[in-house]
PDB file of N, CA and C in Angstrom:
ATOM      1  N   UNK A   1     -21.308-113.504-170.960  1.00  0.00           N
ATOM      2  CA  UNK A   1     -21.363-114.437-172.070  1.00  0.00           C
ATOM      3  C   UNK A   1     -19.963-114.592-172.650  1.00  0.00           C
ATOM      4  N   UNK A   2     -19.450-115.818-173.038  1.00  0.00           N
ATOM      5  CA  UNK A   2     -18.342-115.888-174.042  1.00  0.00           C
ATOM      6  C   UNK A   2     -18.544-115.512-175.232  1.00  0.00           C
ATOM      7  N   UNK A   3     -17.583-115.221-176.278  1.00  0.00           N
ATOM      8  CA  UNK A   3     -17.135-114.523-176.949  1.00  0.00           C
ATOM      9  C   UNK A   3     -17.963-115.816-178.035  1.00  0.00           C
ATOM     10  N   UNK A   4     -17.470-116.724-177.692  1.00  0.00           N
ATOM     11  CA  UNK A   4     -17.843-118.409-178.682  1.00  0.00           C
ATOM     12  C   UNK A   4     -19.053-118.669-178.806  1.00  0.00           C
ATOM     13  N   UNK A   5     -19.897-117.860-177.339  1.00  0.00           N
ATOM     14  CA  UNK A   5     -21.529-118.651-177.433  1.00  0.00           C
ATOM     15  C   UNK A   5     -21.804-117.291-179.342  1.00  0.00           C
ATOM     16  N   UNK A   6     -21.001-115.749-178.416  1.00  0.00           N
ATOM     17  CA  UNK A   6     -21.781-115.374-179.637  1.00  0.00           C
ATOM     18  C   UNK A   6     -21.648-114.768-180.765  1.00  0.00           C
ATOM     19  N   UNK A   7     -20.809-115.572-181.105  1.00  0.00           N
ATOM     20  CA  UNK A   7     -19.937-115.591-182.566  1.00  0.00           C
ATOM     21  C   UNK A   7     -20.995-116.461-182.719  1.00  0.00           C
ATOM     22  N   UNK A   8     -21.242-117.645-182.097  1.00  0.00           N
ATOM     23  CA  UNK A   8     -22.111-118.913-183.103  1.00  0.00           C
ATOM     24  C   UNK A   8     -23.426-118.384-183.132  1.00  0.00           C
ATOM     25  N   UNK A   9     -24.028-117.797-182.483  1.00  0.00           N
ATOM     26  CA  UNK A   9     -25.206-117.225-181.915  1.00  0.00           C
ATOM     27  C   UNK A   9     -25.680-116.153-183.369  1.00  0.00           C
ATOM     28  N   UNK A  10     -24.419-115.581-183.589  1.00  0.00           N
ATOM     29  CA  UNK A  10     -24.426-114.516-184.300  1.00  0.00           C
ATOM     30  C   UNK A  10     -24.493-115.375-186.133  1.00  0.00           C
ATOM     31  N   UNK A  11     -23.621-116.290-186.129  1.00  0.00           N
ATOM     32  CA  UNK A  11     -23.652-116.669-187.675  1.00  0.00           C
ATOM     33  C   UNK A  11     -24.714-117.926-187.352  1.00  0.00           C
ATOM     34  N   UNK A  12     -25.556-118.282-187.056  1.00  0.00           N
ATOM     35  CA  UNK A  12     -26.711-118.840-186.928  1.00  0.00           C
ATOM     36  C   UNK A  12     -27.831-118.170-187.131  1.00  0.00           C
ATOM     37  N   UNK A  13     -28.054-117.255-186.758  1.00  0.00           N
ATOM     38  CA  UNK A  13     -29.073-116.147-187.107  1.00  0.00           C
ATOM     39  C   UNK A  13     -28.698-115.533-188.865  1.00  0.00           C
ATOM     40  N   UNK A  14     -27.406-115.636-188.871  1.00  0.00           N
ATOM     41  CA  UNK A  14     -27.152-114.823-190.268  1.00  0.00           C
ATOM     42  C   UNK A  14     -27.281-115.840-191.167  1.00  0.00           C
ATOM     43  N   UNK A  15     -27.120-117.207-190.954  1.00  0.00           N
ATOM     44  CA  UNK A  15     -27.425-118.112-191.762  1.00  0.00           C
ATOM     45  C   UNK A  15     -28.897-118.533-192.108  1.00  0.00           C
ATOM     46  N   UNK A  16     -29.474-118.465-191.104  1.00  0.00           N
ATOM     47  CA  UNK A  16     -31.212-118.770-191.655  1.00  0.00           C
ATOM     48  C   UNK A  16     -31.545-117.567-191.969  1.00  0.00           C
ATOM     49  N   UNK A  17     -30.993-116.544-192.174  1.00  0.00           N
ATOM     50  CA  UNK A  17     -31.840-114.838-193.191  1.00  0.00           C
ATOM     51  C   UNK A  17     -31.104-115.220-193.990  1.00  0.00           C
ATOM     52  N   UNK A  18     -29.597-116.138-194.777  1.00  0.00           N
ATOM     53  CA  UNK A  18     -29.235-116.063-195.883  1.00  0.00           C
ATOM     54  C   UNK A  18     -30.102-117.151-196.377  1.00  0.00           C
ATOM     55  N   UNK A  19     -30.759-118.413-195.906  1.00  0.00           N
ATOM     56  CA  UNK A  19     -31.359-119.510-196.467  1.00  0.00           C
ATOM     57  C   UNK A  19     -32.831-118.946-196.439  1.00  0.00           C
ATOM     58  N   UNK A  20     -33.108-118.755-195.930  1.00  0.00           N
ATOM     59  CA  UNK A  20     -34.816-117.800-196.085  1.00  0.00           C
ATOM     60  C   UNK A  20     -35.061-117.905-197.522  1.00  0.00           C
ATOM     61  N   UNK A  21     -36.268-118.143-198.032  1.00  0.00           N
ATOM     62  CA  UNK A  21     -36.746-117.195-199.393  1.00  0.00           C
ATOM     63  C   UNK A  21     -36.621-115.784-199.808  1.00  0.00           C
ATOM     64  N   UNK A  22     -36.446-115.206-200.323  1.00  0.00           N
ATOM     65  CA  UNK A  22     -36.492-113.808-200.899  1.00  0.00           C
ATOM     66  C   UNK A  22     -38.268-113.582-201.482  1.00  0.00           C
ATOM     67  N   UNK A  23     -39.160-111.885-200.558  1.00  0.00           N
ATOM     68  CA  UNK A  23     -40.326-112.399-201.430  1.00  0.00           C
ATOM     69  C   UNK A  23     -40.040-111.096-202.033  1.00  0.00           C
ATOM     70  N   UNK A  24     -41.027-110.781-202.828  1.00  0.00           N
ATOM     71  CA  UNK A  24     -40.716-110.068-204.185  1.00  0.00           C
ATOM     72  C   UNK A  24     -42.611-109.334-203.575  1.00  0.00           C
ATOM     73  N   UNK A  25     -42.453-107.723-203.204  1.00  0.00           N
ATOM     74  CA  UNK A  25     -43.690-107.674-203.349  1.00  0.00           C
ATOM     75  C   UNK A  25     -44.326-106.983-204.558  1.00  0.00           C
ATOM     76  N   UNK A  26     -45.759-106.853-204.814  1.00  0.00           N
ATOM     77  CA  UNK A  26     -46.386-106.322-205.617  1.00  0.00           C
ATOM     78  C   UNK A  26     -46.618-105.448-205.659  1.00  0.00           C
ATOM     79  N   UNK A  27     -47.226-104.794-204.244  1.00  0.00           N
ATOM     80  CA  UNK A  27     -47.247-103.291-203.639  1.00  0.00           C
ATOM     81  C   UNK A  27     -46.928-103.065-202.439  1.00  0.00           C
ATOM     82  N   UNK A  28     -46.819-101.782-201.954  1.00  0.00           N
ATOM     83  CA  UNK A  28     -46.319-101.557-200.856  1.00  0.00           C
ATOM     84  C   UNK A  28     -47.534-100.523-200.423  1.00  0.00           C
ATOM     85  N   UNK A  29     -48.154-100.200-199.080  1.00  0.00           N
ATOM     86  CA  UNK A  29     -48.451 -98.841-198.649  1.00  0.00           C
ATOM     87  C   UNK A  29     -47.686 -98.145-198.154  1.00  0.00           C
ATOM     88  N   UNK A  30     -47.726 -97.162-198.300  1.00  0.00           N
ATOM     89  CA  UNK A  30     -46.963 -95.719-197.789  1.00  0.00           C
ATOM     90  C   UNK A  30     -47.896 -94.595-197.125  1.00  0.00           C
ATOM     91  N   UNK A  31     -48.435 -95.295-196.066  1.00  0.00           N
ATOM     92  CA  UNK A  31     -49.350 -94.009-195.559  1.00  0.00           C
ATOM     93  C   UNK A  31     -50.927 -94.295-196.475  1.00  0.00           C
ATOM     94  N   UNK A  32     -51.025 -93.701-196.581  1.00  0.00           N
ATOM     95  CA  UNK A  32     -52.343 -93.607-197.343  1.00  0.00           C
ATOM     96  C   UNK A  32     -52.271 -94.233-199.132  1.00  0.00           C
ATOM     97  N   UNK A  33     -51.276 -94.237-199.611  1.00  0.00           N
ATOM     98  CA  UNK A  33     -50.670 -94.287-201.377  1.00  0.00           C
ATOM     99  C   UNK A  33     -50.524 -95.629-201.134  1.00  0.00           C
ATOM    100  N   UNK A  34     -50.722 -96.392-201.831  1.00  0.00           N
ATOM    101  CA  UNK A  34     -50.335 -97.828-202.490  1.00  0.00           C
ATOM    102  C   UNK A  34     -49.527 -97.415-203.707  1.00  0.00           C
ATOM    103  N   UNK A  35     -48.320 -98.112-203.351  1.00  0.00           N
ATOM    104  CA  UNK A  35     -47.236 -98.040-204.772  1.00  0.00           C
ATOM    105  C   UNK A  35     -46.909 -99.154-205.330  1.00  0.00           C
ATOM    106  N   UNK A  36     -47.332 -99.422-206.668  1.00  0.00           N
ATOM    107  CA  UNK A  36     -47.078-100.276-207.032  1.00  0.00           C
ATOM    108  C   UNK A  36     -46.199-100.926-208.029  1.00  0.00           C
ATOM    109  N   UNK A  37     -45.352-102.289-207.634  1.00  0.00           N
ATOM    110  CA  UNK A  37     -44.404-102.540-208.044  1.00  0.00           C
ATOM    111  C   UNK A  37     -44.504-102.347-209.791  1.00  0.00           C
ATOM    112  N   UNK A  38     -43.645-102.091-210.414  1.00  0.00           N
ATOM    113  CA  UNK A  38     -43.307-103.053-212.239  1.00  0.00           C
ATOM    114  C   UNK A  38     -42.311-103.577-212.759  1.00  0.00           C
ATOM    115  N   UNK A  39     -42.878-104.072-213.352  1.00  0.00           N
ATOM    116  CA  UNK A  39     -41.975-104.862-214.346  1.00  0.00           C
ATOM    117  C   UNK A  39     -41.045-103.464-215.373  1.00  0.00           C
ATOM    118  N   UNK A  40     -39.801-103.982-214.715  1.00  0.00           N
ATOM    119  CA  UNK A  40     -38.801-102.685-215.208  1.00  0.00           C
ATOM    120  C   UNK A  40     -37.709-103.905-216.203  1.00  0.00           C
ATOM    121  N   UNK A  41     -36.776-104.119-217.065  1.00  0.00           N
ATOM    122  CA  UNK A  41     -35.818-103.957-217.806  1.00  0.00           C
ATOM    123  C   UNK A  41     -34.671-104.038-216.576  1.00  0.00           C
ATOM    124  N   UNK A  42     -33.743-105.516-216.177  1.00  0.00           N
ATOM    125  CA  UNK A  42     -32.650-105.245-214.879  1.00  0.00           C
ATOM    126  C   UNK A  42     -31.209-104.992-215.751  1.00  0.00           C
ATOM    127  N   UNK A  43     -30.382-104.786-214.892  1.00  0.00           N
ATOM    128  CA  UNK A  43     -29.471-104.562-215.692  1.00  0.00           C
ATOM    129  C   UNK A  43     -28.516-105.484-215.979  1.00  0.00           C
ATOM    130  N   UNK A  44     -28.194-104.925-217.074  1.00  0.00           N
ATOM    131  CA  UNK A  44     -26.851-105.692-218.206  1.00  0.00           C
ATOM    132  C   UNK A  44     -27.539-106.161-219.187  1.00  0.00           C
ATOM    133  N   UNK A  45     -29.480-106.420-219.983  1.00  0.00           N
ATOM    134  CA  UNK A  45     -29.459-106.460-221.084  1.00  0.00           C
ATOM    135  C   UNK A  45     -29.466-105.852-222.080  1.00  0.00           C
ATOM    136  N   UNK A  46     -29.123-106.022-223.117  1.00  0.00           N
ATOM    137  CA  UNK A  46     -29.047-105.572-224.100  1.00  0.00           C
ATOM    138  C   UNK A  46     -29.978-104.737-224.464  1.00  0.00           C
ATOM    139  N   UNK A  47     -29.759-103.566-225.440  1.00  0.00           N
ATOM    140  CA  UNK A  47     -30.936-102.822-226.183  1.00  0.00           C
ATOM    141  C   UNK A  47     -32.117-103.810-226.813  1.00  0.00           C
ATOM    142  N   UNK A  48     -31.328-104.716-227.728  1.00  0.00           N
ATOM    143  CA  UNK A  48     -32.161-106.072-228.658  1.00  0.00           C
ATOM    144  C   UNK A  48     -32.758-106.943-227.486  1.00  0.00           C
ATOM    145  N   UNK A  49     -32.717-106.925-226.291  1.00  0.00           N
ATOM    146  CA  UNK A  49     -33.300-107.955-225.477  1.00  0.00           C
ATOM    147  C   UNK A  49     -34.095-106.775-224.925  1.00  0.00           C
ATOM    148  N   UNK A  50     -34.281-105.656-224.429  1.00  0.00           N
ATOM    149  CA  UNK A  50     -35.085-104.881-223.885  1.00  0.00           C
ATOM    150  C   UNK A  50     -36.425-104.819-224.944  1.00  0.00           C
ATOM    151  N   UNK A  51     -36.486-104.784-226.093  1.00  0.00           N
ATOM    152  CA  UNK A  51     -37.012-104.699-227.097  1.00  0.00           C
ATOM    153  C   UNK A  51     -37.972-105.775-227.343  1.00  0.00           C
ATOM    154  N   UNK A  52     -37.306-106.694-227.061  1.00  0.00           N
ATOM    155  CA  UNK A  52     -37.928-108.021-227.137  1.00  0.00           C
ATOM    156  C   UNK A  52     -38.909-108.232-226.099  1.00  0.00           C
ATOM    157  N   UNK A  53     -38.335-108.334-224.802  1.00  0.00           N
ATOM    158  CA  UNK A  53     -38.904-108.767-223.906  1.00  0.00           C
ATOM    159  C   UNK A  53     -40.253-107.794-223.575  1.00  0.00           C
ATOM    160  N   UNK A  54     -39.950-106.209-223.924  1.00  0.00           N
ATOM    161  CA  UNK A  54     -40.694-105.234-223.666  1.00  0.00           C
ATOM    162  C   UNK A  54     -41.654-104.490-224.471  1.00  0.00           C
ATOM    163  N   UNK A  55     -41.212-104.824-225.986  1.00  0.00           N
ATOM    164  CA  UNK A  55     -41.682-104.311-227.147  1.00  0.00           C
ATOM    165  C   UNK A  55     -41.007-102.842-227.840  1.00  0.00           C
ATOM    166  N   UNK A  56     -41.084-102.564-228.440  1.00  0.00           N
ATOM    167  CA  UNK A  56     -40.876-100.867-228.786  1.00  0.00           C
ATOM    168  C   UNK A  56     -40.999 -99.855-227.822  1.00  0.00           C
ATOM    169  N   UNK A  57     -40.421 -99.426-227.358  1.00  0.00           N
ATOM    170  CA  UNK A  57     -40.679 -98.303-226.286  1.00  0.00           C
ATOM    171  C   UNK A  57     -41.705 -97.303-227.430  1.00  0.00           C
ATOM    172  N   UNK A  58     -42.179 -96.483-226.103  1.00  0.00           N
ATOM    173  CA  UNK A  58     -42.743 -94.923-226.731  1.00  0.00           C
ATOM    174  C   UNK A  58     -42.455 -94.075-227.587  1.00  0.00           C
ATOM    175  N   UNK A  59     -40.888 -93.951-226.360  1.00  0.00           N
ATOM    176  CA  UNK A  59     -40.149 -92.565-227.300  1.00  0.00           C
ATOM    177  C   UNK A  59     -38.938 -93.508-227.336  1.00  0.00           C
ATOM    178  N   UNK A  60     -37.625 -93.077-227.952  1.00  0.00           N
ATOM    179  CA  UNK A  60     -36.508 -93.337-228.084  1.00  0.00           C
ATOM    180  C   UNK A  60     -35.596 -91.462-227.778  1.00  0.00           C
ATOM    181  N   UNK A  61     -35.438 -90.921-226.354  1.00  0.00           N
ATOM    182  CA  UNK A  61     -34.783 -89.886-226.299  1.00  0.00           C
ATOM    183  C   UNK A  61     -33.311 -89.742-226.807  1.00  0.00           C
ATOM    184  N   UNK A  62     -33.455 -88.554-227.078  1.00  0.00           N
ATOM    185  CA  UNK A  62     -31.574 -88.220-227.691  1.00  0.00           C
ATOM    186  C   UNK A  62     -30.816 -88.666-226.748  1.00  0.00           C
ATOM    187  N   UNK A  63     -29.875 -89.428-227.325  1.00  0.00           N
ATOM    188  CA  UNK A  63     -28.523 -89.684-226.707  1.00  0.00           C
ATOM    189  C   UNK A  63     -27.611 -88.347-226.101  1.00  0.00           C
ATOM    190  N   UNK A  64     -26.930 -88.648-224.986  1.00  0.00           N
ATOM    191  CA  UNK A  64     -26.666 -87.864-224.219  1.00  0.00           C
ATOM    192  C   UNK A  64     -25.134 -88.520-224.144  1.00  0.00           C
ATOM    193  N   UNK A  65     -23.745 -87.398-223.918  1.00  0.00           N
ATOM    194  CA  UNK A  65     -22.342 -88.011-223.829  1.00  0.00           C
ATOM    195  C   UNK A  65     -22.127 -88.606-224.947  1.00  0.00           C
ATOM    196  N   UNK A  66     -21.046 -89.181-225.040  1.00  0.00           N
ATOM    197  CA  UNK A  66     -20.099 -90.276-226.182  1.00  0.00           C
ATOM    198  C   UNK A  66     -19.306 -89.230-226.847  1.00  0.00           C
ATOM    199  N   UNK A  67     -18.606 -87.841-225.592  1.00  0.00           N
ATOM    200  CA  UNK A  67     -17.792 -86.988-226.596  1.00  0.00           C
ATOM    201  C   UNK A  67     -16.377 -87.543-226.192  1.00  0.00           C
ATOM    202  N   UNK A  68     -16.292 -88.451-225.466  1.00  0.00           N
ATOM    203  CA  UNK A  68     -14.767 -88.980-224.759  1.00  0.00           C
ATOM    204  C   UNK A  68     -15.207 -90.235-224.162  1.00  0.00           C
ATOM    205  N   UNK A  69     -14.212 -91.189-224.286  1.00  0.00           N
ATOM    206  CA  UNK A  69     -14.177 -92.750-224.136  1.00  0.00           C
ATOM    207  C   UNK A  69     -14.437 -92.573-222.176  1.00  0.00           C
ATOM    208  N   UNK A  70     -14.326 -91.652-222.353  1.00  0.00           N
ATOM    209  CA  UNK A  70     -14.890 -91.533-220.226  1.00  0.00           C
ATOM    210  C   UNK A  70     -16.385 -90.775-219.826  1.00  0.00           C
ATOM    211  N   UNK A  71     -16.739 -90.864-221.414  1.00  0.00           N
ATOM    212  CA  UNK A  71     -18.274 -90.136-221.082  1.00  0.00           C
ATOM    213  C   UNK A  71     -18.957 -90.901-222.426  1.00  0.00           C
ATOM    214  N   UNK A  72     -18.837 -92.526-222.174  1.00  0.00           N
ATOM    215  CA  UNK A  72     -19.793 -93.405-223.229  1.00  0.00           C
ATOM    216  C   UNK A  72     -21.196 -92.435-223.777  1.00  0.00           C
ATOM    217  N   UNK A  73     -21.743 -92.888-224.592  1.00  0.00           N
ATOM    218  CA  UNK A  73     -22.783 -92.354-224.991  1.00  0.00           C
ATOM    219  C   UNK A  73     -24.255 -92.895-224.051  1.00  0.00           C
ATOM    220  N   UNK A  74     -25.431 -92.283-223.351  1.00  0.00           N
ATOM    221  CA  UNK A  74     -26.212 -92.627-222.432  1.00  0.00           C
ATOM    222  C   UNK A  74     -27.179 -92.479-223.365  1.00  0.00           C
ATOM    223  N   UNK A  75     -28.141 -93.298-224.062  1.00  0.00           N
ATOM    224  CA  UNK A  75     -29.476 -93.877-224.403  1.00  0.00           C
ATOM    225  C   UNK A  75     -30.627 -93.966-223.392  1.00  0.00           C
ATOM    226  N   UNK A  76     -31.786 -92.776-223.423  1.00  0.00           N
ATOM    227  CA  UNK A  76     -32.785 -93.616-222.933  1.00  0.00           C
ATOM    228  C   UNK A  76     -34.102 -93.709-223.698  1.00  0.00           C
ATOM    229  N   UNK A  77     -34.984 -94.738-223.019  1.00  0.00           N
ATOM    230  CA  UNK A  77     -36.145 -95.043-224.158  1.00  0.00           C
ATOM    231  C   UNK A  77     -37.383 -94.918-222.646  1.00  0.00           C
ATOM    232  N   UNK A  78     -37.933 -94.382-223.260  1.00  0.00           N
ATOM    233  CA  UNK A  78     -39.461 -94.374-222.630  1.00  0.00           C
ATOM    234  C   UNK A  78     -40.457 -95.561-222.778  1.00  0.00           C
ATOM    235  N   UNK A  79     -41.165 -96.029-221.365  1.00  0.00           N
ATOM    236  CA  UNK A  79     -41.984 -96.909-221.824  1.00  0.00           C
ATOM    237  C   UNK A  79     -43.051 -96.211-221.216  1.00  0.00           C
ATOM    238  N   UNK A  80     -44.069 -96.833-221.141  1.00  0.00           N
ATOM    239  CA  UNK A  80     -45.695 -96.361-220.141  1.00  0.00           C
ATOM    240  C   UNK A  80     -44.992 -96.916-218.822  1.00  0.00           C
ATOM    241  N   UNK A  81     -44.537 -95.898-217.597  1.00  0.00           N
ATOM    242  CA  UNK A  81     -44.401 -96.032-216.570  1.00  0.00           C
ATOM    243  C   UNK A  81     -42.925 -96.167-216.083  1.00  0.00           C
ATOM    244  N   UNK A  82     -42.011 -95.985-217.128  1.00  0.00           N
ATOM    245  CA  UNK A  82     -40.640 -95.994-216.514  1.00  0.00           C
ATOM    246  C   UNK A  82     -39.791 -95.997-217.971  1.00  0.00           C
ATOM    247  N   UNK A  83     -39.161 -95.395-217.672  1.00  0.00           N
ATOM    248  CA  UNK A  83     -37.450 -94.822-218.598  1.00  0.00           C
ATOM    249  C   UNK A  83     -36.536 -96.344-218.111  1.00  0.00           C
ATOM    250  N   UNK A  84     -35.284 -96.048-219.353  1.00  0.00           N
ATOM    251  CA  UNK A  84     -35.023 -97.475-219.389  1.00  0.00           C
ATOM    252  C   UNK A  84     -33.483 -96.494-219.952  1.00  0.00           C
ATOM    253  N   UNK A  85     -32.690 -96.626-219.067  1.00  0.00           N
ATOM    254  CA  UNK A  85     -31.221 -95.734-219.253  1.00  0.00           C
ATOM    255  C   UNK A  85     -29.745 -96.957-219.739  1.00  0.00           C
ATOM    256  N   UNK A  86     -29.807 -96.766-221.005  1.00  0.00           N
ATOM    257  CA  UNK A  86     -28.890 -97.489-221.464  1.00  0.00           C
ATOM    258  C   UNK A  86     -27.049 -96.901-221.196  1.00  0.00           C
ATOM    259  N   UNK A  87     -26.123 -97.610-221.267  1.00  0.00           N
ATOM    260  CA  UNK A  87     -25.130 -96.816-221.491  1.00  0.00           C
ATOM    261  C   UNK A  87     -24.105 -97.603-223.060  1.00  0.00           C
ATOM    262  N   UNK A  88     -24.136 -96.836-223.669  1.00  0.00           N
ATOM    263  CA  UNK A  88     -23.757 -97.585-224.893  1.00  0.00           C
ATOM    264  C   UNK A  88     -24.957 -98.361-225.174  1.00  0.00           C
ATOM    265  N   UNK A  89     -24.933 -99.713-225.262  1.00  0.00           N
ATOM    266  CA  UNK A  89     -26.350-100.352-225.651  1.00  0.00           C
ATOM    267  C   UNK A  89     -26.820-101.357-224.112  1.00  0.00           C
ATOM    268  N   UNK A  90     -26.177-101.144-223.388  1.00  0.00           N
ATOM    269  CA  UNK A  90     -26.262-102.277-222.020  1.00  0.00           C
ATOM    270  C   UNK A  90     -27.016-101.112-221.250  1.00  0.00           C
ATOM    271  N   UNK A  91     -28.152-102.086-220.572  1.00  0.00           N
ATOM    272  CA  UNK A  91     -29.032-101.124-219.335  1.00  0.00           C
ATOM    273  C   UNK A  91     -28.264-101.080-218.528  1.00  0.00           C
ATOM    274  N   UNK A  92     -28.453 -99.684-217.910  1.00  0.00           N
ATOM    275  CA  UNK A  92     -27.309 -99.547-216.132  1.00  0.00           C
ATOM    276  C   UNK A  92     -28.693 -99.401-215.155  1.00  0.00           C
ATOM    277  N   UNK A  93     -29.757 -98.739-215.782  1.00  0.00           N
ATOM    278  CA  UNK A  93     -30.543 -98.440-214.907  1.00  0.00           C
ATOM    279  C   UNK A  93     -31.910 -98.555-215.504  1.00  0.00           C
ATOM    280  N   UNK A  94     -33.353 -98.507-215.115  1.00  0.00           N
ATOM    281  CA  UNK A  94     -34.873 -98.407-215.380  1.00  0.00           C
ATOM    282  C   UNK A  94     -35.359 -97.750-213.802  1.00  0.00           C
ATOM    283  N   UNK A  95     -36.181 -96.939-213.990  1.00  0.00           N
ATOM    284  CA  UNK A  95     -36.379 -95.603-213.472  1.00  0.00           C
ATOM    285  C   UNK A  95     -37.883 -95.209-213.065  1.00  0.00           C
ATOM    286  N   UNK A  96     -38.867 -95.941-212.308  1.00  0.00           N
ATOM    287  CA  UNK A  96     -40.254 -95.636-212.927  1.00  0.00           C
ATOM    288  C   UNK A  96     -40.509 -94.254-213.106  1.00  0.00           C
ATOM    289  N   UNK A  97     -41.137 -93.671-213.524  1.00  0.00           N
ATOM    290  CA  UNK A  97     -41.833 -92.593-213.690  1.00  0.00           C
ATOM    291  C   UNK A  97     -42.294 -91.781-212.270  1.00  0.00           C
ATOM    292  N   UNK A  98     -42.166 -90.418-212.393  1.00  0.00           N
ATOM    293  CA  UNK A  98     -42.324 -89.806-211.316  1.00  0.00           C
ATOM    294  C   UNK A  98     -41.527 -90.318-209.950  1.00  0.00           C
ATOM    295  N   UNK A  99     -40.630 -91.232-209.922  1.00  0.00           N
ATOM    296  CA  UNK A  99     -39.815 -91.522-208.730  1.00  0.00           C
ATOM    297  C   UNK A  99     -38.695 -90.660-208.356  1.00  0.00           C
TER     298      UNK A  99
END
Protein backbone atom coordinates (compact mmCIF):
# COMPACT_ATOMS: atom_id res chain seq x y z
CA UNK A 1 0.00 0.00 0.00
CA UNK A 2 1.16 3.69 -0.39
CA UNK A 3 1.82 5.77 2.26
CA UNK A 4 -1.13 8.39 0.53
CA UNK A 5 -3.86 5.62 0.21
CA UNK A 6 -3.28 5.53 4.12
CA UNK A 7 -2.83 8.70 5.47
CA UNK A 8 -6.33 9.42 3.67
CA UNK A 9 -7.70 6.13 4.75
CA UNK A 10 -6.59 6.99 8.17
CA UNK A 11 -8.07 10.78 8.52
CA UNK A 12 -11.34 9.59 6.94
CA UNK A 13 -12.09 7.20 9.51
CA UNK A 14 -10.94 9.86 12.16
CA UNK A 15 -13.19 12.27 10.66
CA UNK A 16 -16.57 10.45 10.76
CA UNK A 17 -15.76 9.39 14.82
CA UNK A 18 -15.08 13.25 15.12
CA UNK A 19 -18.62 14.09 13.25
CA UNK A 20 -20.54 11.17 14.91
CA UNK A 21 -22.94 12.18 17.79
CA UNK A 22 -21.65 11.82 21.26
CA UNK A 23 -24.32 9.47 23.34
CA UNK A 24 -24.47 10.13 26.90
CA UNK A 25 -25.52 6.84 28.71
CA UNK A 26 -27.86 6.35 31.64
CA UNK A 27 -26.50 3.11 32.84
CA UNK A 28 -24.02 0.85 32.25
CA UNK A 29 -23.78 -3.10 33.29
CA UNK A 30 -20.82 -4.33 34.86
CA UNK A 31 -21.25 -7.98 35.17
CA UNK A 32 -24.11 -8.53 37.12
CA UNK A 33 -24.39 -4.47 38.85
CA UNK A 34 -26.12 -1.88 36.81
CA UNK A 35 -24.43 1.50 37.53
CA UNK A 36 -26.08 4.21 37.23
CA UNK A 37 -25.27 7.41 35.68
CA UNK A 38 -25.99 11.19 37.73
CA UNK A 39 -26.43 14.23 37.45
CA UNK A 40 -23.10 15.56 39.08
CA UNK A 41 -22.09 19.59 39.23
CA UNK A 42 -19.12 19.83 35.85
CA UNK A 43 -16.46 21.81 36.32
CA UNK A 44 -15.66 25.52 36.58
CA UNK A 45 -19.11 26.49 38.27
CA UNK A 46 -19.36 28.43 40.77
CA UNK A 47 -20.32 27.61 44.49
CA UNK A 48 -23.65 30.18 43.80
CA UNK A 49 -24.41 28.19 40.58
CA UNK A 50 -23.93 24.69 42.22
CA UNK A 51 -26.48 25.82 44.71
CA UNK A 52 -28.79 26.88 42.38
CA UNK A 53 -28.88 24.41 39.96
CA UNK A 54 -28.63 21.66 42.80
CA UNK A 55 -30.16 23.15 45.86
CA UNK A 56 -28.44 23.16 49.36
CA UNK A 57 -26.26 20.33 49.70
CA UNK A 58 -26.53 17.98 52.90
CA UNK A 59 -23.49 18.71 54.59
CA UNK A 60 -21.12 21.59 53.85
CA UNK A 61 -17.51 19.68 55.04
CA UNK A 62 -14.55 21.64 56.62
CA UNK A 63 -12.40 23.27 54.35
CA UNK A 64 -9.21 21.69 53.84
CA UNK A 65 -5.60 23.82 52.72
CA UNK A 66 -5.58 27.74 52.09
CA UNK A 67 -2.30 27.77 54.43
CA UNK A 68 -0.13 29.03 51.23
CA UNK A 69 -1.19 30.64 47.88
CA UNK A 70 0.08 26.94 46.47
CA UNK A 71 -2.34 25.07 48.67
CA UNK A 72 -5.81 27.26 47.81
CA UNK A 73 -8.36 26.39 50.24
CA UNK A 74 -10.46 22.86 49.03
CA UNK A 75 -14.37 23.05 49.89
CA UNK A 76 -16.49 20.10 49.75
CA UNK A 77 -20.32 19.80 50.03
CA UNK A 78 -22.23 16.62 50.16
CA UNK A 79 -25.21 15.84 48.18
CA UNK A 80 -27.45 12.40 48.19
CA UNK A 81 -25.06 10.43 45.97
CA UNK A 82 -21.93 12.41 45.30
CA UNK A 83 -19.45 15.07 46.93
CA UNK A 84 -18.95 18.16 44.99
CA UNK A 85 -14.97 19.33 45.56
CA UNK A 86 -14.60 22.95 45.21
CA UNK A 87 -11.21 24.70 45.07
CA UNK A 88 -11.56 28.19 46.38
CA UNK A 89 -15.23 28.59 45.22
CA UNK A 90 -14.85 26.96 41.46
CA UNK A 91 -15.71 23.04 41.14
CA UNK A 92 -12.50 21.00 40.02
CA UNK A 93 -14.24 17.87 40.66
CA UNK A 94 -17.94 15.84 41.74
CA UNK A 95 -17.24 12.40 42.93
CA UNK A 96 -20.26 9.93 43.25
CA UNK A 97 -20.40 8.22 46.31
CA UNK A 98 -18.72 5.00 47.02
CA UNK A 99 -16.61 5.33 43.65
Amino acid sequence: MNLKFVLGSTMLVASLFAAAPRAQAESVMLGQTEVRAIRAPERGLSMAQVEKRFGAPEAKLAPAGGDTPRHPTINRWKYNGFTVYFERNIVIHSVRDGA
